[in-house]
Protein backbone atom coordinates (compact mmCIF):
# COMPACT_ATOMS: atom_id res chain seq x y z
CA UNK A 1 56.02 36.22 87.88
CA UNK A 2 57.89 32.91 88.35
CA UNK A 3 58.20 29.51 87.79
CA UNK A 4 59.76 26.62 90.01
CA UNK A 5 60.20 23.24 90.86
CA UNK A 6 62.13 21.67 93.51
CA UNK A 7 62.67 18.19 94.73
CA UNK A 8 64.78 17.39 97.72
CA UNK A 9 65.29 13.86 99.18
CA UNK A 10 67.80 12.40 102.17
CA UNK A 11 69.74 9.86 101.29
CA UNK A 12 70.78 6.85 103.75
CA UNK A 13 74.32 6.85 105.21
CA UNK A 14 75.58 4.32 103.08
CA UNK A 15 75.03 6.11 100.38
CA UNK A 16 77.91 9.01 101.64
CA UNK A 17 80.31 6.17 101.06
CA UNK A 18 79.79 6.98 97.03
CA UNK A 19 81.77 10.19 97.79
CA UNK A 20 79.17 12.79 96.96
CA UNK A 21 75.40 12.89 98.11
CA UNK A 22 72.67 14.53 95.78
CA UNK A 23 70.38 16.50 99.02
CA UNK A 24 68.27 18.21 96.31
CA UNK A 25 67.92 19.89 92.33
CA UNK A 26 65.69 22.66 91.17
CA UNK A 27 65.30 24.75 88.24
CA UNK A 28 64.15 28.06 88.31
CA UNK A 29 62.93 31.21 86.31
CA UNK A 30 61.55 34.37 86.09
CA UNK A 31 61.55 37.21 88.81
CA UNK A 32 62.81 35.12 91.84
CA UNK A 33 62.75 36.12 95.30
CA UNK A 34 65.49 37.07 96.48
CA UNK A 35 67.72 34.26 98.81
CA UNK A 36 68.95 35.06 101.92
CA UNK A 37 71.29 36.26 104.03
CA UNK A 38 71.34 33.12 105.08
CA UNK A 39 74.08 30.19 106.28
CA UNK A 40 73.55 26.66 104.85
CA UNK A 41 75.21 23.30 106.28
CA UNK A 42 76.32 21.79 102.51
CA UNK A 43 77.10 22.79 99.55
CA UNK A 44 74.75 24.56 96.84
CA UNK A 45 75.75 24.95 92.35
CA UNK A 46 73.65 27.74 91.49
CA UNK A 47 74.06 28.15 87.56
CA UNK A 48 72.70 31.05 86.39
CA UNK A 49 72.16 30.03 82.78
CA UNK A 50 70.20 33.97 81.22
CA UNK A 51 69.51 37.13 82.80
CA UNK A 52 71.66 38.49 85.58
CA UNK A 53 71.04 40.21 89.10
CA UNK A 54 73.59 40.54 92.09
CA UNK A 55 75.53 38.66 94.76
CA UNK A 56 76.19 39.82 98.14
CA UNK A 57 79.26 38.88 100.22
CA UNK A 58 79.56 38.44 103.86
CA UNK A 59 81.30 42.13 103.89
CA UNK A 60 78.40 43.40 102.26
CA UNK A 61 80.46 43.84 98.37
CA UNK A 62 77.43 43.43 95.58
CA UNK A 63 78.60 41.84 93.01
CA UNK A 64 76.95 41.90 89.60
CA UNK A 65 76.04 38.69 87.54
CA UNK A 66 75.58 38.21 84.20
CA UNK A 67 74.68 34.50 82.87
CA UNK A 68 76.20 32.53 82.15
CA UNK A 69 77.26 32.26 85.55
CA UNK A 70 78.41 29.62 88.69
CA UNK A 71 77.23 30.35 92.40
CA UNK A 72 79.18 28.50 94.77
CA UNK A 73 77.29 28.50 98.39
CA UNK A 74 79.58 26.94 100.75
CA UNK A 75 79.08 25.37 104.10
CA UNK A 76 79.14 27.93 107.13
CA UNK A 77 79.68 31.06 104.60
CA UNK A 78 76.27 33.48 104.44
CA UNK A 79 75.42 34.59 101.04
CA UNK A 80 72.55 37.06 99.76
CA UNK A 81 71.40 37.03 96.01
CA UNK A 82 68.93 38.02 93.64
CA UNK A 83 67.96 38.10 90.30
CA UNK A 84 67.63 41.20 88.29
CA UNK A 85 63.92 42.74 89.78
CA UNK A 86 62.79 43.93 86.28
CA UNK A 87 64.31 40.77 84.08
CA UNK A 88 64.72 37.93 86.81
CA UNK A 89 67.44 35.08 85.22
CA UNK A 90 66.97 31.49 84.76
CA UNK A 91 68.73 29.31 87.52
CA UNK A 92 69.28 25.57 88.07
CA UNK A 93 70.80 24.46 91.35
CA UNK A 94 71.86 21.14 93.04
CA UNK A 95 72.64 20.90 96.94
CA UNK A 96 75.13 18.43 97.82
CA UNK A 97 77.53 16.94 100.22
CA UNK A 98 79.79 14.33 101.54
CA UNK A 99 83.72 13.35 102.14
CA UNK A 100 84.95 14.04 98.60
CA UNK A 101 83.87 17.75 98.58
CA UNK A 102 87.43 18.40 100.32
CA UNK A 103 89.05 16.83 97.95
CA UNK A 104 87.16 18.40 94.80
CA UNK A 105 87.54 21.56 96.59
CA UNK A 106 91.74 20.94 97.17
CA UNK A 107 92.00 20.35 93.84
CA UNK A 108 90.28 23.97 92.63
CA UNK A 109 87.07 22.05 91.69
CA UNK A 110 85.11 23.92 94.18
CA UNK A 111 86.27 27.49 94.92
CA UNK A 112 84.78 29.09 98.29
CA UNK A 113 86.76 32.02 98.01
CA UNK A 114 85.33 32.74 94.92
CA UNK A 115 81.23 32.96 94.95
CA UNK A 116 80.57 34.12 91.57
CA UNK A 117 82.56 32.05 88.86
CA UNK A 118 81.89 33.80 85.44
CA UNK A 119 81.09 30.56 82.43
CA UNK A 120 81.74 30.51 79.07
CA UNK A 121 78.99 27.94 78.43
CA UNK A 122 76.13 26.95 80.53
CA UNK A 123 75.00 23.69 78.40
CA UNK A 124 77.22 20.49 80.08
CA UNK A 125 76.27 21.54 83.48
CA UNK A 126 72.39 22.22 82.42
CA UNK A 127 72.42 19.09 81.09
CA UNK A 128 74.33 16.92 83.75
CA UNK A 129 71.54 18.86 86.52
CA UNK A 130 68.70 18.17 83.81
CA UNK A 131 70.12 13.71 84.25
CA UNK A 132 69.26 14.64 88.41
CA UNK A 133 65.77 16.29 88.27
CA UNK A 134 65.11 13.31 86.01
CA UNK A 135 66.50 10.79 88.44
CA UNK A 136 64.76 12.81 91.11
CA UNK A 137 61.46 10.96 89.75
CA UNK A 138 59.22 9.68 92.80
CA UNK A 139 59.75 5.79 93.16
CA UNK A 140 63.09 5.71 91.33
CA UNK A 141 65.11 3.10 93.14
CA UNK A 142 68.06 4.37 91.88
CA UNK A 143 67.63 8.08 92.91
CA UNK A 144 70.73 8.18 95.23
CA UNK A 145 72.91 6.58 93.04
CA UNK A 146 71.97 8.14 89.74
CA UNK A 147 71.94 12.04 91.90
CA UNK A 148 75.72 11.16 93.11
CA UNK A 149 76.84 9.95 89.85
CA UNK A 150 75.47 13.60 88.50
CA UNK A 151 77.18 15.59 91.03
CA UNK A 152 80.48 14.40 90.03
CA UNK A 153 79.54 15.19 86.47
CA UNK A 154 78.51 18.38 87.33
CA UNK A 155 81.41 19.30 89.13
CA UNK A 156 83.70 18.61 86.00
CA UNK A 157 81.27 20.60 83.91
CA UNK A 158 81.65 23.62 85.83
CA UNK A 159 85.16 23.10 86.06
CA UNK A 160 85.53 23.04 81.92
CA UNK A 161 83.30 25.80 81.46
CA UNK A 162 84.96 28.70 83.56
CA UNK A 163 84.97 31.49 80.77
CA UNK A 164 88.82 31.72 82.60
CA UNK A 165 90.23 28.52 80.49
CA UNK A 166 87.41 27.73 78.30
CA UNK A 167 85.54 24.77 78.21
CA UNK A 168 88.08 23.12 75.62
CA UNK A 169 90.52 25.26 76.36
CA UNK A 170 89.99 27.66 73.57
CA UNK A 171 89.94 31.63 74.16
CA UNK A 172 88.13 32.33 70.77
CA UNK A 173 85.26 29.62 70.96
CA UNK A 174 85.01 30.68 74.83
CA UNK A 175 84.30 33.91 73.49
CA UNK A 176 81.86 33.12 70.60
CA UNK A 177 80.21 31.18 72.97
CA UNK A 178 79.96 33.83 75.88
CA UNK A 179 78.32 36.33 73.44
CA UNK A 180 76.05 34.17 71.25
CA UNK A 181 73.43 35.56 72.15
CA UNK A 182 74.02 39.06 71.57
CA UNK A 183 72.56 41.41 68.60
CA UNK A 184 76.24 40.66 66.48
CA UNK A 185 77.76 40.22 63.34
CA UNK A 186 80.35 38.60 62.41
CA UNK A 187 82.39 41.28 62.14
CA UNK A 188 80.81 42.10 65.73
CA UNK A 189 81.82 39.60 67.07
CA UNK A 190 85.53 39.73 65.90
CA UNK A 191 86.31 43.22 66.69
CA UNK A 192 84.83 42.30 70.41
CA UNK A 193 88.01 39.84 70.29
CA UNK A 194 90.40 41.79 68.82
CA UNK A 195 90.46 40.19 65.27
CA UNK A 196 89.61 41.02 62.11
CA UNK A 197 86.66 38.72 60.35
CA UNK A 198 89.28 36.90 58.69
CA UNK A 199 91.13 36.24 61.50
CA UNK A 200 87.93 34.88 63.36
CA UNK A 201 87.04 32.74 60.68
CA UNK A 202 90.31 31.23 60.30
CA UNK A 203 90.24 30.70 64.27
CA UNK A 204 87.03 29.33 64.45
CA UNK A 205 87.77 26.95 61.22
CA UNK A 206 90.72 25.84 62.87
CA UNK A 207 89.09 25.34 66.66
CA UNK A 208 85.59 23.73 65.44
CA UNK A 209 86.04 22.88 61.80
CA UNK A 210 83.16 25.62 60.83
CA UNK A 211 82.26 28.84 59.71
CA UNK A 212 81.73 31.62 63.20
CA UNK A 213 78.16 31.77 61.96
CA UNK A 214 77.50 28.16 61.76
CA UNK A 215 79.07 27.64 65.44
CA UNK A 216 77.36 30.41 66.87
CA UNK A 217 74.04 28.71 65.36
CA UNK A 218 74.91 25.77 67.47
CA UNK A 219 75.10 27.12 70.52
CA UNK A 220 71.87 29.38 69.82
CA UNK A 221 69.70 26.55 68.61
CA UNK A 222 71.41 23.80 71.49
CA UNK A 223 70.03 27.07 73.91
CA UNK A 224 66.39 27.01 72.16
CA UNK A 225 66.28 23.11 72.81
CA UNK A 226 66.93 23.61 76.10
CA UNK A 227 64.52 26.40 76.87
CA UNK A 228 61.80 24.70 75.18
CA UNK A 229 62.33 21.53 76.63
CA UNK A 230 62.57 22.52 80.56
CA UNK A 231 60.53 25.68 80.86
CA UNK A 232 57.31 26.59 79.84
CA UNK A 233 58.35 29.82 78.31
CA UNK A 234 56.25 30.86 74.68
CA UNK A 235 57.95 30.49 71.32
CA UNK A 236 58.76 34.18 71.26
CA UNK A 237 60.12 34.69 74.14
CA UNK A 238 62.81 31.45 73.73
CA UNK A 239 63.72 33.23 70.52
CA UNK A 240 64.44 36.56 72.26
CA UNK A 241 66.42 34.94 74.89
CA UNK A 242 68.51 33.19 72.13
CA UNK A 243 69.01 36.65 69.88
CA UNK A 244 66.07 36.73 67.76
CA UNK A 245 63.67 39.58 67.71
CA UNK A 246 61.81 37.78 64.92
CA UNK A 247 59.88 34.61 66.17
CA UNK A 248 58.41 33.61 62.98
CA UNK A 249 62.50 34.04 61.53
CA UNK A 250 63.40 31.83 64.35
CA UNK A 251 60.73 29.31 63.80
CA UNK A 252 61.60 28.89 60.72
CA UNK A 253 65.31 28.31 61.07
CA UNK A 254 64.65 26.20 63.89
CA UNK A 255 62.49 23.76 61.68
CA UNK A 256 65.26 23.75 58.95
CA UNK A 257 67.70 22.98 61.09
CA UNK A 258 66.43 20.79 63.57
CA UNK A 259 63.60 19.34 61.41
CA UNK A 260 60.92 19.45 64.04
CA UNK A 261 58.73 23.11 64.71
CA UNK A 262 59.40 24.54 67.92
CA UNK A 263 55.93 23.77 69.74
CA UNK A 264 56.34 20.03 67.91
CA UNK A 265 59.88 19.65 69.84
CA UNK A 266 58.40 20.81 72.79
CA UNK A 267 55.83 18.16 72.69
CA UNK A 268 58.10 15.45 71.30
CA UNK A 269 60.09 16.01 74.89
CA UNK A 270 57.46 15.24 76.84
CA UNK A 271 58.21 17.69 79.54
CA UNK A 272 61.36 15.18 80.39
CA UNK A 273 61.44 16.55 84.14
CA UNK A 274 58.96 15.11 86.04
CA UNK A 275 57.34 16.81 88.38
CA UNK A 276 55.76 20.16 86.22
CA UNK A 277 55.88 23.54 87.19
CA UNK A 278 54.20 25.35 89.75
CA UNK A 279 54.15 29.31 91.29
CA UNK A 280 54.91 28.09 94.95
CA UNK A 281 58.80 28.58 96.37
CA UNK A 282 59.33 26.64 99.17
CA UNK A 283 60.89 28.55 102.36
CA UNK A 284 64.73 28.60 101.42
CA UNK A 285 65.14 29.11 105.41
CA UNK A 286 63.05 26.18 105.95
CA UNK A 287 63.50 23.68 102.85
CA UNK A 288 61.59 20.01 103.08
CA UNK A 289 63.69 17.01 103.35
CA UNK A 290 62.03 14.52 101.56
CA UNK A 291 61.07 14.01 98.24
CA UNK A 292 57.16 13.97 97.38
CA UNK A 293 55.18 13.91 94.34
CA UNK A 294 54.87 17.61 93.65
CA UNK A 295 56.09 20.81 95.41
């Protein structure tokens, strides 16, 4: 079982003189089909934010990947992927294109010798491709403007949140934040860096001005808001998918700390991307070009 929606739109030649060109966003999750082989013409972010599955080069190498993860589809290279058969993964992608691709791939912005870029935190690009599905609106007169604004967003996103440099540049936050989600204590958690507990603390007092347990809170209840918000997935399964086996537990430390229940915050957002759900993929061999009201 699956969920999708897509939107893709064409946007006048003019509009390539912004740099970058928005062709199309989705977000994704569940047991996917799998994509390919296949060549595209543009460029395709495919951020795999949970789960995992597999990425095949050209040469036929499999790859594994674990989310948080980058997929880089480049023009003219075939790629093959799939999500994990058993678990699937949740994915959000953009396809894009235009004249300043070179020069955000020159600088290492864009890496097509390197398909499968390993994160340490999935939330600034999520939300920079969550500001293009809701551009993506029908009747938005903005859309291309608003989608190529986003794309250059995204593109610094990725860039911060390698897990290779760390979104701020920090090895032991990169870390926290790369295994939040895991069944870990504190202690856990520091001996998977090397440390002792007071060692982590110290680092992570130092780094984010907070206890390791406070900031991995943060990034598990900024990963709840998320969940609840785009996808459609019950209470109990966004807690398991943020480390809690206990859904009334996470309930209740979700309405402490972010003063709203989790169904009421789901409601309150108003299922922000327009456009809803639905069980339909379209062909990836044979995308449509223009937006629509549904999919």
């Amino acid at each position: 079982m699956y969920h999708t929606w897509m939107r893709y739109f064409t946007p006048g030649p003019v509009h390539h003189g912004l740099g970058l060109v928005c062709l199309g966003v989705g977000l994704q999750h569940g047991r996917l089909p799998v994509v390919g082989p296949r060549t595209l013409d543009h460029h395709v972010a495919v951020l795999v934010s949970a789960g995992g599955g597999w990425y095949r080069t050209a040469d036929g190498r499999r790859t594994p990947v674990a989310a948080p993860a980058l997929l880089w589809l480049t023009p003219g290279v075939p790629h093959h992927y799939g999500a994990d058969p058993a678990t699937g993964w949740d994915e959000s992608f953009v396809d894009f294109t235009g004249p300043a691709a070179a020069t955000y791939t020159e600088l290492g912005y864009i890496e097509p010798d390197r398909p499968v870029v390993p994160l340490s935190d999935a939330g600034p690009a999520r939300t920079a491709i969550g500001r293009i599905a809701r551009a993506a609106r029908p009747g938005n007169p903005l859309l291309e403007v608003e989608t190529a604004a986003a794309v250059h967003e995204l593109l610094v996103a990725l860039r911060r949140a390698r897990a290779d440099t760390g979104a701020d540049g920090d090895p032991v936050l990169t870390g926290l934040a790369r295994d939040a989600f895991l069944p870990l204590s504190v202690a856990g958690h520091a001996a998977r860096q090397g440390m002792t507990p007071a060692e982590l603390r110290a680092a992570v007092r130092r780094a984010a001005g907070r206890s390791p347990k406070d900031y991995l809170l943060t990034v598990r209840l900024g990963r709840a808001k998320e969940l609840l918000a785009a996808t459609e997935l019950p209470v109990a399964a966004v807690a398991r998918r943020v480390g809690y086996d206990d859904p009334a537990y996470f309930s209740r430390l979700f309405t402490r700390r972010v003063g709203l229940a989790p169904v009421r915050f789901r409601e309150q957002q108003g299922r922000a991307v327009h456009g809803g759900w639905s069980d339909r993929v379209p062909d990836p061999e044979h995308p449509p070009t223009l937006t629509g009201d549904s999919v």
